[in-house]
N, C-alpha and C. Protein backbone atom coordinates (compact mmCIF):
# COMPACT_ATOMS: atom_id res chain seq x y z
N UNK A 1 -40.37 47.90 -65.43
CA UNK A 1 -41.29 46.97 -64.82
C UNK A 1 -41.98 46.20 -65.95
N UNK A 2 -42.38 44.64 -65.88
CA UNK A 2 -42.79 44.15 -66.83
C UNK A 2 -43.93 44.01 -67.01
N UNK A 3 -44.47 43.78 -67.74
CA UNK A 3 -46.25 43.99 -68.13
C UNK A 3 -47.15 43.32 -67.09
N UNK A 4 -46.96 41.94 -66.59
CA UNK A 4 -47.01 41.26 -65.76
C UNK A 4 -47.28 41.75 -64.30
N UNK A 5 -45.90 42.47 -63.79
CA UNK A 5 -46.34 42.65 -62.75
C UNK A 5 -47.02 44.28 -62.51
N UNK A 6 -47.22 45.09 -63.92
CA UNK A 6 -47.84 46.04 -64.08
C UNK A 6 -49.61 45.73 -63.52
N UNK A 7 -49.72 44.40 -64.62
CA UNK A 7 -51.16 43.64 -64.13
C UNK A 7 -51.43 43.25 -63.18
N UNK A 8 -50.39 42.77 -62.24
CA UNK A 8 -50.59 42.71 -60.65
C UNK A 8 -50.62 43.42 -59.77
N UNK A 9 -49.89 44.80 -60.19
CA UNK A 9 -50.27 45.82 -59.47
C UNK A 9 -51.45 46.60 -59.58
N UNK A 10 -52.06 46.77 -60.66
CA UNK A 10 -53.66 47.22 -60.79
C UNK A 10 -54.55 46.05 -60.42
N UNK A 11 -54.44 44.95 -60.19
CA UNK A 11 -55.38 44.11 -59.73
C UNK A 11 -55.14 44.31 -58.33
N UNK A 12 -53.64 44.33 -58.05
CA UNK A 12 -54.16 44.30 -56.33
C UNK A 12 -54.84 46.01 -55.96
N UNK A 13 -54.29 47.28 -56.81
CA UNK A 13 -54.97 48.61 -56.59
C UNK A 13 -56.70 48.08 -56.51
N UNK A 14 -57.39 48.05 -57.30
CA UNK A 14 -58.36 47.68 -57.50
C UNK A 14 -59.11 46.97 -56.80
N UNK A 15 -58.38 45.72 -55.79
CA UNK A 15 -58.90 44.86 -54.97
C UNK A 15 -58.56 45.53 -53.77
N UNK A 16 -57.27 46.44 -53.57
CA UNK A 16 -57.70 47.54 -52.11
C UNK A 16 -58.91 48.42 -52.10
N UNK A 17 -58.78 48.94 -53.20
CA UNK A 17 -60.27 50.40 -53.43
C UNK A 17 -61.27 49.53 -53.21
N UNK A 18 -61.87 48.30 -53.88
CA UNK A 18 -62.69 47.49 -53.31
C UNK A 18 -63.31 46.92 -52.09
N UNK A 19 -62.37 46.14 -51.75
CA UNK A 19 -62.03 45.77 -50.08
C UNK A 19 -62.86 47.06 -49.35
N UNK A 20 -61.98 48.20 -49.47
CA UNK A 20 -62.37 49.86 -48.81
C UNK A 20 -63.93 50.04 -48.91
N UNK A 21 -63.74 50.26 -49.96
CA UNK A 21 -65.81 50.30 -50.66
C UNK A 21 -66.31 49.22 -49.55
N UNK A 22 -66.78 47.97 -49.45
CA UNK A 22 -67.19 47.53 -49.24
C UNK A 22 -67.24 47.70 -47.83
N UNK A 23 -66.01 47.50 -47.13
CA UNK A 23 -65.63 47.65 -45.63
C UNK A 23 -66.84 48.90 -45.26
N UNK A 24 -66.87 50.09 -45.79
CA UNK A 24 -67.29 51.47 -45.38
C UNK A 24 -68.90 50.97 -45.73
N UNK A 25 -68.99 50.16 -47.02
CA UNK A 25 -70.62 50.04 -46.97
C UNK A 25 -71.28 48.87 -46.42
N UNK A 26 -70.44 47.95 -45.50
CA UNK A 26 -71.11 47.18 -44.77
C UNK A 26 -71.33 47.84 -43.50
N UNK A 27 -70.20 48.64 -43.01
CA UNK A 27 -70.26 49.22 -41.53
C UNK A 27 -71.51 50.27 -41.25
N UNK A 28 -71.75 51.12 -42.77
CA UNK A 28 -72.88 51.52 -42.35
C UNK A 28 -74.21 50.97 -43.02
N UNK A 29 -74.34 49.51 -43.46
CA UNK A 29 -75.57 48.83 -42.86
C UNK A 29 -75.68 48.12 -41.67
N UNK A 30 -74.15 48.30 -41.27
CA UNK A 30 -74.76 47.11 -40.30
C UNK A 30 -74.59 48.21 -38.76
N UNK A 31 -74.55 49.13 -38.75
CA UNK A 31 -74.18 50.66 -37.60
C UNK A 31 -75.97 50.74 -37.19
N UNK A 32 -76.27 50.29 -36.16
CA UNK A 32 -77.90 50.26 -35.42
C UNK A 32 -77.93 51.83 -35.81
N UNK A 33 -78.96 52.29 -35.89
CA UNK A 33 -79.42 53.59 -35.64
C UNK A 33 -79.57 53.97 -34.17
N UNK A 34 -79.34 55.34 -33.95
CA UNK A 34 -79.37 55.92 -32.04
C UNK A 34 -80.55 56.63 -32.27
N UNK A 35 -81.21 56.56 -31.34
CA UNK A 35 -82.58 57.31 -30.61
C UNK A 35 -82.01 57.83 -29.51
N UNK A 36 -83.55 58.50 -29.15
CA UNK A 36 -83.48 59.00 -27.57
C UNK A 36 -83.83 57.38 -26.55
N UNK A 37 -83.29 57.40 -25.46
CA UNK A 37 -83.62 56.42 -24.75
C UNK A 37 -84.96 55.76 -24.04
N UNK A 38 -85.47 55.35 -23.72
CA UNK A 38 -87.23 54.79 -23.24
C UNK A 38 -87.04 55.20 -22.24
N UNK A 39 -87.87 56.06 -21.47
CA UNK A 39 -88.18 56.47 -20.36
C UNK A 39 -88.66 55.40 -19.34
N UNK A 40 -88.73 55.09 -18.05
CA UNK A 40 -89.85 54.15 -17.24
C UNK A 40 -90.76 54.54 -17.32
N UNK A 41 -91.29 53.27 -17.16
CA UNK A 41 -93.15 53.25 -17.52
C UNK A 41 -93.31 53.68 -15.92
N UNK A 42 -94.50 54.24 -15.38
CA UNK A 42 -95.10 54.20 -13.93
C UNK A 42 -95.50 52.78 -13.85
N UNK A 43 -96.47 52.15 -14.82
CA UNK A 43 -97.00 50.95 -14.38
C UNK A 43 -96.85 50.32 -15.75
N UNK A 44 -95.91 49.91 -15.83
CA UNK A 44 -95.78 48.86 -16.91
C UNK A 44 -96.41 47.65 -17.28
N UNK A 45 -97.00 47.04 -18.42
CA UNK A 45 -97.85 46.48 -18.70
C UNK A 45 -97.14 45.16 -19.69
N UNK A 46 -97.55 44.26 -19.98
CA UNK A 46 -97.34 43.34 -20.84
C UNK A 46 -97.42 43.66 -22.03
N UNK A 47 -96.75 42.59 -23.21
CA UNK A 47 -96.96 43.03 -24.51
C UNK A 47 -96.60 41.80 -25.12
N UNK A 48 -97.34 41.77 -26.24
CA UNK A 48 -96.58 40.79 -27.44
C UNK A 48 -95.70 41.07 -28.60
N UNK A 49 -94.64 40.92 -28.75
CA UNK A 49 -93.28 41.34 -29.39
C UNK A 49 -93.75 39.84 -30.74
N UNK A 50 -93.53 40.90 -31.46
CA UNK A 50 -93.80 39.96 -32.95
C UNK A 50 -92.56 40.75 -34.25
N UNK A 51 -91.69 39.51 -34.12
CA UNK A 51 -90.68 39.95 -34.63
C UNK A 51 -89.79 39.63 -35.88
N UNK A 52 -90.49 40.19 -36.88
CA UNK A 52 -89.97 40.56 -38.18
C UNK A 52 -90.31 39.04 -39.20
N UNK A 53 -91.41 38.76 -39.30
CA UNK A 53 -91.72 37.66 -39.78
C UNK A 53 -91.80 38.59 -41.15
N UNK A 54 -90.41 37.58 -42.05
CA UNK A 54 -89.94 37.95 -42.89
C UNK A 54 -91.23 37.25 -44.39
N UNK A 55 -91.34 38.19 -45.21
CA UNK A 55 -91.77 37.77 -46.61
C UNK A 55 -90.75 37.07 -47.78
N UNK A 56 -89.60 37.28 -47.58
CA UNK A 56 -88.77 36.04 -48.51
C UNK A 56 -88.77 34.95 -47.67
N UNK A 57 -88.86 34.54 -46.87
CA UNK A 57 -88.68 33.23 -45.79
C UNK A 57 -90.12 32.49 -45.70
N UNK A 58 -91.27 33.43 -45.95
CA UNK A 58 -92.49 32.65 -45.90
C UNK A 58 -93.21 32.79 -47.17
N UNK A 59 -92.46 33.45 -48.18
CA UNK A 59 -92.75 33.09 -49.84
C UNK A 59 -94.32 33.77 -49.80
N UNK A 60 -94.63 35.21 -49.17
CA UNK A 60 -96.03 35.75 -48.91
C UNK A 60 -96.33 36.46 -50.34
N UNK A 61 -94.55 37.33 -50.92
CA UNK A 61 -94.40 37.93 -51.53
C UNK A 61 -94.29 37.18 -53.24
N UNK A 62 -94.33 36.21 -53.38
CA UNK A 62 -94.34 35.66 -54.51
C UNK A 62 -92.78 35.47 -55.17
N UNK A 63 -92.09 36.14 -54.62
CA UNK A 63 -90.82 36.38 -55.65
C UNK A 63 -90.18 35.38 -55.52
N UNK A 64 -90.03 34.57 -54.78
CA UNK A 64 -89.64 32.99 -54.35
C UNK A 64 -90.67 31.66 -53.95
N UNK A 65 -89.97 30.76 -53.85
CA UNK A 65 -90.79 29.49 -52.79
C UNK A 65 -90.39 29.90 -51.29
N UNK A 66 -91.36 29.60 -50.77
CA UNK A 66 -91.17 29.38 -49.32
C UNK A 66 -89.81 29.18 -48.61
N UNK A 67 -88.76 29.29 -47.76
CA UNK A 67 -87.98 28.57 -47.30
C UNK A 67 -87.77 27.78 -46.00
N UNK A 68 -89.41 27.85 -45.51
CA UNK A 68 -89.59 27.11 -44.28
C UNK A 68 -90.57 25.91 -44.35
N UNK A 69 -90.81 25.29 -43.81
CA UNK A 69 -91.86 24.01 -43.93
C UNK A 69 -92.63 24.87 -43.32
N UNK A 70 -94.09 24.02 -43.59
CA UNK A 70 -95.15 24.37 -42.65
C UNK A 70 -96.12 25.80 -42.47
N UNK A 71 -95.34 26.51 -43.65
CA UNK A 71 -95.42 28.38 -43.36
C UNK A 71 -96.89 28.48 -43.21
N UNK A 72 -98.05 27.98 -43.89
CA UNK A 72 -99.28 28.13 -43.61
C UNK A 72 -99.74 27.97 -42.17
N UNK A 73 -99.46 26.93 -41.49
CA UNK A 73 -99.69 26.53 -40.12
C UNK A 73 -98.93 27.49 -39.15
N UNK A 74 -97.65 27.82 -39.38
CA UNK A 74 -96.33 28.73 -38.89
C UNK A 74 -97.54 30.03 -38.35
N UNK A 75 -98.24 30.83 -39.49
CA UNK A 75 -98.30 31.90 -39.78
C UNK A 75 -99.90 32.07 -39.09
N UNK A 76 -100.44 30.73 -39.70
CA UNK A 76 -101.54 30.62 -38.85
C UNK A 76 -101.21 30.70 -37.29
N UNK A 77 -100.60 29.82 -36.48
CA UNK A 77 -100.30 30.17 -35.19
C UNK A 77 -100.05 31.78 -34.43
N UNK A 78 -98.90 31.80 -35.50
CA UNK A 78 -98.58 33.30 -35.19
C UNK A 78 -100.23 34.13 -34.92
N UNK A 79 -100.94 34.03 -35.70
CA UNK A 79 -102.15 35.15 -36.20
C UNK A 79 -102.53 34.91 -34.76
N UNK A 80 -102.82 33.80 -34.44
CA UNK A 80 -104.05 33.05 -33.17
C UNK A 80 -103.27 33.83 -31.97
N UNK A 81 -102.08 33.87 -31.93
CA UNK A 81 -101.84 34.47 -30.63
C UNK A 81 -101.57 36.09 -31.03
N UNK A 82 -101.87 36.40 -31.86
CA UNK A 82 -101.60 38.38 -31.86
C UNK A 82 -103.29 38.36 -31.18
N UNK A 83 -104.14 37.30 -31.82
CA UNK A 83 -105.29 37.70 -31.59
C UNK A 83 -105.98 37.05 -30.06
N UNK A 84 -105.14 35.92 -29.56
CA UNK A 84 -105.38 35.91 -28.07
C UNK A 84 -104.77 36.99 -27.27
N UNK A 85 -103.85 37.49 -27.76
CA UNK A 85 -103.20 38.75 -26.90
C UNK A 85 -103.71 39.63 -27.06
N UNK A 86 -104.48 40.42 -27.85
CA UNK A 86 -105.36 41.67 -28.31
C UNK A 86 -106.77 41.09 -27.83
N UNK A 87 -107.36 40.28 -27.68
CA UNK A 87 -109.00 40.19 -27.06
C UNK A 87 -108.46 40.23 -25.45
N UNK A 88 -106.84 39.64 -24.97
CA UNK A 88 -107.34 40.01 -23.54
C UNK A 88 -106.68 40.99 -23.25
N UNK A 89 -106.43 42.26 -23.87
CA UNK A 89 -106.07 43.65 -23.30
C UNK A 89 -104.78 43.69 -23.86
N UNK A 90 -104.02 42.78 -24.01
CA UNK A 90 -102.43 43.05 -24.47
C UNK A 90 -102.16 43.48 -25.66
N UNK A 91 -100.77 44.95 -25.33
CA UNK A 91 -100.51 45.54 -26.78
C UNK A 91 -99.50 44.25 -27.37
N UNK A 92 -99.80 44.53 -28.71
CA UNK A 92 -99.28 43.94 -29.69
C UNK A 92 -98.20 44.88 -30.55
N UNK A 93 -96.89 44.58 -30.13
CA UNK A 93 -95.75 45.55 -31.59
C UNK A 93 -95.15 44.81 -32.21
N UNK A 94 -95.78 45.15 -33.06
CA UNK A 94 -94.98 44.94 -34.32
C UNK A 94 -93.20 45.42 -34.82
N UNK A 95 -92.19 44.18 -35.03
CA UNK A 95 -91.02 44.85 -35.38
C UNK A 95 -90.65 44.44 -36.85
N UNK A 96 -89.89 45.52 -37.24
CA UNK A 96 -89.37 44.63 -38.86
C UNK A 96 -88.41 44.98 -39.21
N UNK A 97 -87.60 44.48 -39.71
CA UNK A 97 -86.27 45.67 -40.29
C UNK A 97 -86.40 45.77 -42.01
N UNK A 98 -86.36 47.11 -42.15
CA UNK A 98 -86.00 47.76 -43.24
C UNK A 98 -84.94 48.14 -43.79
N UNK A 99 -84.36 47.43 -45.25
CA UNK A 99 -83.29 47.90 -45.53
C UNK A 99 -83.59 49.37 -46.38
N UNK A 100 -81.98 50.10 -46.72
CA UNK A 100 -81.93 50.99 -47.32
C UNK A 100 -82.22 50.71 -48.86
N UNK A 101 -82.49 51.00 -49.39
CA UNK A 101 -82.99 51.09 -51.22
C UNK A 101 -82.07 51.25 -52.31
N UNK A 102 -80.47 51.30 -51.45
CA UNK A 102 -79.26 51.57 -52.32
C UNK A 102 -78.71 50.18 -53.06
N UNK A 103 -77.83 50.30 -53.53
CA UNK A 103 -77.22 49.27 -54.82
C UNK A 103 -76.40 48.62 -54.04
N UNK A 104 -75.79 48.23 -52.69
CA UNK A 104 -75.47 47.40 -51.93
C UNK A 104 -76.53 46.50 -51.35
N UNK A 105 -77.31 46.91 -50.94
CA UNK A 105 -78.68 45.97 -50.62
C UNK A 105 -78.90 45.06 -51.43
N UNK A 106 -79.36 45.85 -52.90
CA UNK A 106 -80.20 45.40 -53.88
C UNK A 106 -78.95 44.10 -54.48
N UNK A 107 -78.25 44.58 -54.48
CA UNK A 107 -77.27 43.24 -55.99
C UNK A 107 -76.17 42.42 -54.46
N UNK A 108 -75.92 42.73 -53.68
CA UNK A 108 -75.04 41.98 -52.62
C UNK A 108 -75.93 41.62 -51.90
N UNK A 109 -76.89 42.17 -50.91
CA UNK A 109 -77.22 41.60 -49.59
C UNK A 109 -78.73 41.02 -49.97
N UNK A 110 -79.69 41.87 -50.71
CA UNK A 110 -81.17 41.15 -50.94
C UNK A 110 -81.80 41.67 -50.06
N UNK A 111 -83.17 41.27 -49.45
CA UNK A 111 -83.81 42.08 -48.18
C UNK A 111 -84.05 41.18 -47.54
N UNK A 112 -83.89 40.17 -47.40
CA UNK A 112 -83.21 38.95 -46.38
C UNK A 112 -81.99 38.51 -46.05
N UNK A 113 -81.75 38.33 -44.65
CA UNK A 113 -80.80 38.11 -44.02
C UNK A 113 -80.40 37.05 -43.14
């Protein structure tokens, strides 16, 4: 076999084991986590769903610029209604997603998405 296609065969080895790696470490970031299921409420109530207002996207965190117009006003709004919904009785939850802290996050994906 000639040197050549010696080098093409460890590049493509290398780009399968790769491919693999990656395949297995995207599936389990991107695999939801399972809970137990939500029970019914007896008397279910309203709520305000506030959902994942990201810190690289509104530049809160410093590590970037902003990537939205307006983020002061954006964020301001947001605030005004957690706080019209909390003076008239309504729960307020909070959602966010958290990545894992591993070396696929950090150098491929970032903590924005």
């Amino acid at each position: 076999m000639s040197l050549k296609k010696k080098i093409l065969m460890a590049i493509a080895v290398v780009a399968v084991v790769a491919a693999t790696f990656l395949f297995f470490a995207f599936k389990k970031i991107y695999t939801p986590t399972t809970g137990n299921r939500i029970a019914g409420y007896a008397s279910p109530s309203k709520a305000l769903l506030v959902i994942d207002v990201q810190e690289d996207f509104t530049g809160i965190t410093g590590r970037q610029p902003p990537l939205l117009k307006n983020v002061g006003a954006q964020i301001s709004t947001i605030n005004k209604i957690i706080e019209k919904a909390s003076t008239s009785g309504m729960q307020v939850v909070y959602i966010r997603q958290i990545f894992s802290n591993n070396y696929i996050t950090r150098r491929f994906i970032g903590r924005a998405i």
